[in-house]
N, C-alpha and C. Protein backbone atom coordinates (compact mmCIF):
# COMPACT_ATOMS: atom_id res chain seq x y z
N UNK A 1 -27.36 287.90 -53.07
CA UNK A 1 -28.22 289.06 -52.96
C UNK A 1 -27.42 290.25 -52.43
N UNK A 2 -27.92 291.62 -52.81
CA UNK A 2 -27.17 292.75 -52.26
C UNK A 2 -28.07 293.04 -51.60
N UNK A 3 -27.32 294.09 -50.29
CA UNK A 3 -27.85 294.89 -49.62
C UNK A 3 -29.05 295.26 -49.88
N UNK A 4 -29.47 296.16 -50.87
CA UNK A 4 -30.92 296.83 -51.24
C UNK A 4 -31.94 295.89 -51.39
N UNK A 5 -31.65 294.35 -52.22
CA UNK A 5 -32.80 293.22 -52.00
C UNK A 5 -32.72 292.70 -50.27
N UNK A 6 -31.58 292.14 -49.71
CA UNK A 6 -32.10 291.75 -48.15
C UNK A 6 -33.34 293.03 -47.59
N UNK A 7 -32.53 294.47 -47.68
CA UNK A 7 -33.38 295.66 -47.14
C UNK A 7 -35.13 295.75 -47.47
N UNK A 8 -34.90 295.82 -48.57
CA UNK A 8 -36.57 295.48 -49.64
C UNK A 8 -37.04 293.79 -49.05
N UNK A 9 -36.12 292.71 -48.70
CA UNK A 9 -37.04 291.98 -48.37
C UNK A 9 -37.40 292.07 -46.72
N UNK A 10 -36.67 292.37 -46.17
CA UNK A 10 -36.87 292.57 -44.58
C UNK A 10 -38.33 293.75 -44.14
N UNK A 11 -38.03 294.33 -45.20
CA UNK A 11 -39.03 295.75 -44.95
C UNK A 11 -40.32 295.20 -44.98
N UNK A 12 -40.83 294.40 -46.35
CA UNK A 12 -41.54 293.40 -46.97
C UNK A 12 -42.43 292.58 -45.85
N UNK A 13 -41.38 291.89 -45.20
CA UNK A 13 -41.55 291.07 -44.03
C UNK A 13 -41.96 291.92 -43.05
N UNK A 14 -41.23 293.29 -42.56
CA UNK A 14 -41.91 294.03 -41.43
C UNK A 14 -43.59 294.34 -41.62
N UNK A 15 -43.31 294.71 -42.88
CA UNK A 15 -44.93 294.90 -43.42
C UNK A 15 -46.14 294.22 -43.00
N UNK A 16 -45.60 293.00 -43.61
CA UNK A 16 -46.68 291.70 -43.49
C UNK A 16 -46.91 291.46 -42.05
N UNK A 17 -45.82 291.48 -41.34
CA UNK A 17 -45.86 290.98 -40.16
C UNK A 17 -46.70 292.29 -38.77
N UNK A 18 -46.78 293.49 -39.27
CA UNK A 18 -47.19 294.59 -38.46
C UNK A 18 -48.97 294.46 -39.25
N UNK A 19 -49.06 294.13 -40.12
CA UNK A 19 -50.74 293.80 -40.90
C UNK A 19 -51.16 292.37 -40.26
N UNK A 20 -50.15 292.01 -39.61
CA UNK A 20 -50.62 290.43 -38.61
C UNK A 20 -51.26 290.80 -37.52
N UNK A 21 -50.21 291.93 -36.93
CA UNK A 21 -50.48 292.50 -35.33
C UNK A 21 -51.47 293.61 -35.66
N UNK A 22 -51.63 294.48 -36.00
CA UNK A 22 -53.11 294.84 -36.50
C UNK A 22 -54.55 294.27 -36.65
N UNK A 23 -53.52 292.79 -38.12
CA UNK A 23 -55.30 292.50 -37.51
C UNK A 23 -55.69 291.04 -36.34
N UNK A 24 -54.52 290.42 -35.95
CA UNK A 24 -54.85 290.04 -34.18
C UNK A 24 -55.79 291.75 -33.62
N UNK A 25 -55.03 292.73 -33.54
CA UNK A 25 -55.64 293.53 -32.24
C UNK A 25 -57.47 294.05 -32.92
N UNK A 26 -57.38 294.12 -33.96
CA UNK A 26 -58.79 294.42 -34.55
C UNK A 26 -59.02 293.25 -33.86
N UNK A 27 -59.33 292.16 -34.06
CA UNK A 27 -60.02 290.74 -33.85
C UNK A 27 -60.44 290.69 -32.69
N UNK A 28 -59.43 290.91 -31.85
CA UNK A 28 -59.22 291.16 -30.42
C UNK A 28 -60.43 292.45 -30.27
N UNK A 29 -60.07 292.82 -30.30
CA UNK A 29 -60.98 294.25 -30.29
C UNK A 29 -62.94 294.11 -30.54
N UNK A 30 -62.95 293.55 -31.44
CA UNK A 30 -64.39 293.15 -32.02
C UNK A 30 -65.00 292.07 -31.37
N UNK A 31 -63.94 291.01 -31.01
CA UNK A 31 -64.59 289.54 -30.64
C UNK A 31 -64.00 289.28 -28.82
N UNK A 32 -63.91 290.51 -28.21
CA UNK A 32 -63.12 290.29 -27.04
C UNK A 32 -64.19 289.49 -26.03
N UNK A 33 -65.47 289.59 -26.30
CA UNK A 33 -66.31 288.88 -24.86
C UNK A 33 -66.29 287.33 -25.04
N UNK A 34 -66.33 286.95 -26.76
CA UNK A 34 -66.14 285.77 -26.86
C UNK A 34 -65.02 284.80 -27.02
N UNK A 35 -63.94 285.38 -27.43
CA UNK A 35 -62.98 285.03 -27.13
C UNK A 35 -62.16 284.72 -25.41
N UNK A 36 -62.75 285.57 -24.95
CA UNK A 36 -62.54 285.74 -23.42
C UNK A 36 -63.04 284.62 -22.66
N UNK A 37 -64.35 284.31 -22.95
CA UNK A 37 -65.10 282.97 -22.60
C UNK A 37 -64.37 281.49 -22.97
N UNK A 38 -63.89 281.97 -24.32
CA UNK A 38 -63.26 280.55 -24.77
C UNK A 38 -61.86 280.37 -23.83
N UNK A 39 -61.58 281.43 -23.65
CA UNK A 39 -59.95 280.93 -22.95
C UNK A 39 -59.93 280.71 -21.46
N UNK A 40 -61.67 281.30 -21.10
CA UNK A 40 -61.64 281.07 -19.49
C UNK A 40 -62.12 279.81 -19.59
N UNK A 41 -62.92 278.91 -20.55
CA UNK A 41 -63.11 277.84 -20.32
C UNK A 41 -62.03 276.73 -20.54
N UNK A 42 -60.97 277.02 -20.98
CA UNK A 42 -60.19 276.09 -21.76
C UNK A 42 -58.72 276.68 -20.24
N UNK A 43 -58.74 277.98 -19.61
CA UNK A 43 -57.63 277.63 -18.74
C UNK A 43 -58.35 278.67 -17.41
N UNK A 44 -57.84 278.89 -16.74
CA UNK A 44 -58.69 278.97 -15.12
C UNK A 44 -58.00 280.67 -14.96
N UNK A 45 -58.14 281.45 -15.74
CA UNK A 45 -58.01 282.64 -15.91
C UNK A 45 -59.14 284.03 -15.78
N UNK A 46 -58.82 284.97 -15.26
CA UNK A 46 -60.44 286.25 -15.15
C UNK A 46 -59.55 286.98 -16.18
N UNK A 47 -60.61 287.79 -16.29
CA UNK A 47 -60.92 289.10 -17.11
C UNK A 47 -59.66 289.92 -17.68
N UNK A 48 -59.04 290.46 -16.39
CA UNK A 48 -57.56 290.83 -16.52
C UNK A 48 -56.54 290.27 -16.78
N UNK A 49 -56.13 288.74 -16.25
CA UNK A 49 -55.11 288.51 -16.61
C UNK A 49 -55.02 287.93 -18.10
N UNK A 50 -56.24 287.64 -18.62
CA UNK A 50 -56.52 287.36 -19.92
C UNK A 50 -56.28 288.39 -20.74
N UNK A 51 -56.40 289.96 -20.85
CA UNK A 51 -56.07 291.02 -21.46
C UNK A 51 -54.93 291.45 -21.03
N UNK A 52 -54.20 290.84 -19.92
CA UNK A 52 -52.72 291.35 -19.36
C UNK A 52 -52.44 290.36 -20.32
N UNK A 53 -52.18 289.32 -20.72
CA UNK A 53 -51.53 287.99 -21.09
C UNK A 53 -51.79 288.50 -22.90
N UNK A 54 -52.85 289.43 -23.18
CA UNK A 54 -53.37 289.49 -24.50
C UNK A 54 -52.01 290.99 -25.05
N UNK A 55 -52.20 291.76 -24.13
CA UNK A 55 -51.10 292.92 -24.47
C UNK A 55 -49.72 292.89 -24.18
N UNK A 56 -49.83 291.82 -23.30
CA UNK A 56 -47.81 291.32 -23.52
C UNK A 56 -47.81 290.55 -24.55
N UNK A 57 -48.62 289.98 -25.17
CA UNK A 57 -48.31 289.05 -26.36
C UNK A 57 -47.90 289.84 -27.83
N UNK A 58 -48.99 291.37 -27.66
CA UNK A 58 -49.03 292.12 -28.57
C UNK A 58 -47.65 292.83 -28.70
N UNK A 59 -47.29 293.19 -27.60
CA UNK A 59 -46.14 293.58 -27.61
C UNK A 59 -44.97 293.44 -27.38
N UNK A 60 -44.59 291.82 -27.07
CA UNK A 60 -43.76 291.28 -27.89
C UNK A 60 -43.62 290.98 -29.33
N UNK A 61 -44.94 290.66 -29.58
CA UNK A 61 -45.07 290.55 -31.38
C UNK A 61 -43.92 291.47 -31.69
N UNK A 62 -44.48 292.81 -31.35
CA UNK A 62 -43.86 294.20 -31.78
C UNK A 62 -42.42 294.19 -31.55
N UNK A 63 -41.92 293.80 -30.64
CA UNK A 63 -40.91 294.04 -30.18
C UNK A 63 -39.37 293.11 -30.99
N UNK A 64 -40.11 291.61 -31.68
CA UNK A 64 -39.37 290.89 -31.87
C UNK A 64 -39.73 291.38 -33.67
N UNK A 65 -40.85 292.16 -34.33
CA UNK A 65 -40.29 292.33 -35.27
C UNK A 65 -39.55 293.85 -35.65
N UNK A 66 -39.49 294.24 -34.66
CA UNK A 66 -38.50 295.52 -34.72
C UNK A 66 -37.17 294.93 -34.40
N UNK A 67 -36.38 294.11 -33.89
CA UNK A 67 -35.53 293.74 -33.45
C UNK A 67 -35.23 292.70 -34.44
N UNK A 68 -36.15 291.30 -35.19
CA UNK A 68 -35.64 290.80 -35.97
C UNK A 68 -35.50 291.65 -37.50
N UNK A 69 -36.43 292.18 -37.87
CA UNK A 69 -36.70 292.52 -39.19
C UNK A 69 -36.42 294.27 -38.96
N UNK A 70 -37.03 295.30 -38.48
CA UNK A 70 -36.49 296.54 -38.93
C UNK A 70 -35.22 297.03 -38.50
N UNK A 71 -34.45 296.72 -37.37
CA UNK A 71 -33.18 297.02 -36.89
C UNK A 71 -31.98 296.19 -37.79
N UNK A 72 -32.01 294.83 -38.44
CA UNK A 72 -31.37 294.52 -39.53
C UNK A 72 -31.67 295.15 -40.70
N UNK A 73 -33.03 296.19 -41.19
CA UNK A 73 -33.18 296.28 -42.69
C UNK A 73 -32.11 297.74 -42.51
N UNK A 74 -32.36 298.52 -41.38
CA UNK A 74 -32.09 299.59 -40.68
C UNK A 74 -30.19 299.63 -40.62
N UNK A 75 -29.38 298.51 -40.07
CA UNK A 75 -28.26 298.48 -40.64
C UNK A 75 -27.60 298.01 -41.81
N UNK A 76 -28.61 297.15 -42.49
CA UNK A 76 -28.10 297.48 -44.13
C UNK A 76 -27.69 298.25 -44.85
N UNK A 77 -29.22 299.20 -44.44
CA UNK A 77 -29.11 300.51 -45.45
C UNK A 77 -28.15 301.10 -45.02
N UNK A 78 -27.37 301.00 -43.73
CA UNK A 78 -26.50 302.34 -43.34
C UNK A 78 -25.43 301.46 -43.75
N UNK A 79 -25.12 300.21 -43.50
CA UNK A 79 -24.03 300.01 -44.43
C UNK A 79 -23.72 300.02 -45.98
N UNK A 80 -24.75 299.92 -46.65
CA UNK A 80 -24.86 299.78 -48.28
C UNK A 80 -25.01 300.90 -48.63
């Protein structure tokens, strides 16, 4: 494969993967009282650290696909 297909597929992948974290945070967003219930019953957690634990998750998501997928599609292109 050349440069321009890895780039086109990485981008591809950023795509899909930022329409993941979108729609986690919609979901999140719509279903937060019940979801909240399910995780306080299943681990010994309140209110906050359940939405602290919910937005570091989000933003690692973010973080590992900027770092795996757009910062490699990102030196392709500048090398190719």
């Amino acid at each position: 494969m050349d440069h321009a297909s890895w780039v086109r597929f990485l981008l591809w992948c950023a795509a899909v993967n930022y329409g993941v974290l979108v729609l986690v945070f919609l979901a999140w967003l719509a279903a937060r009282g019940p979801m909240r219930r399910l995780h306080q019953r299943w681990f010994a957690l309140g209110d906050t650290q359940i939405d602290g634990y919910m937005y570091a998750f989000l933003g690692f998501y973010k973080l590992a696909t900027w770092f795996f997928l757009l910062v490699p599609a990102l030196v392709l292109h500048l090398l190719g």
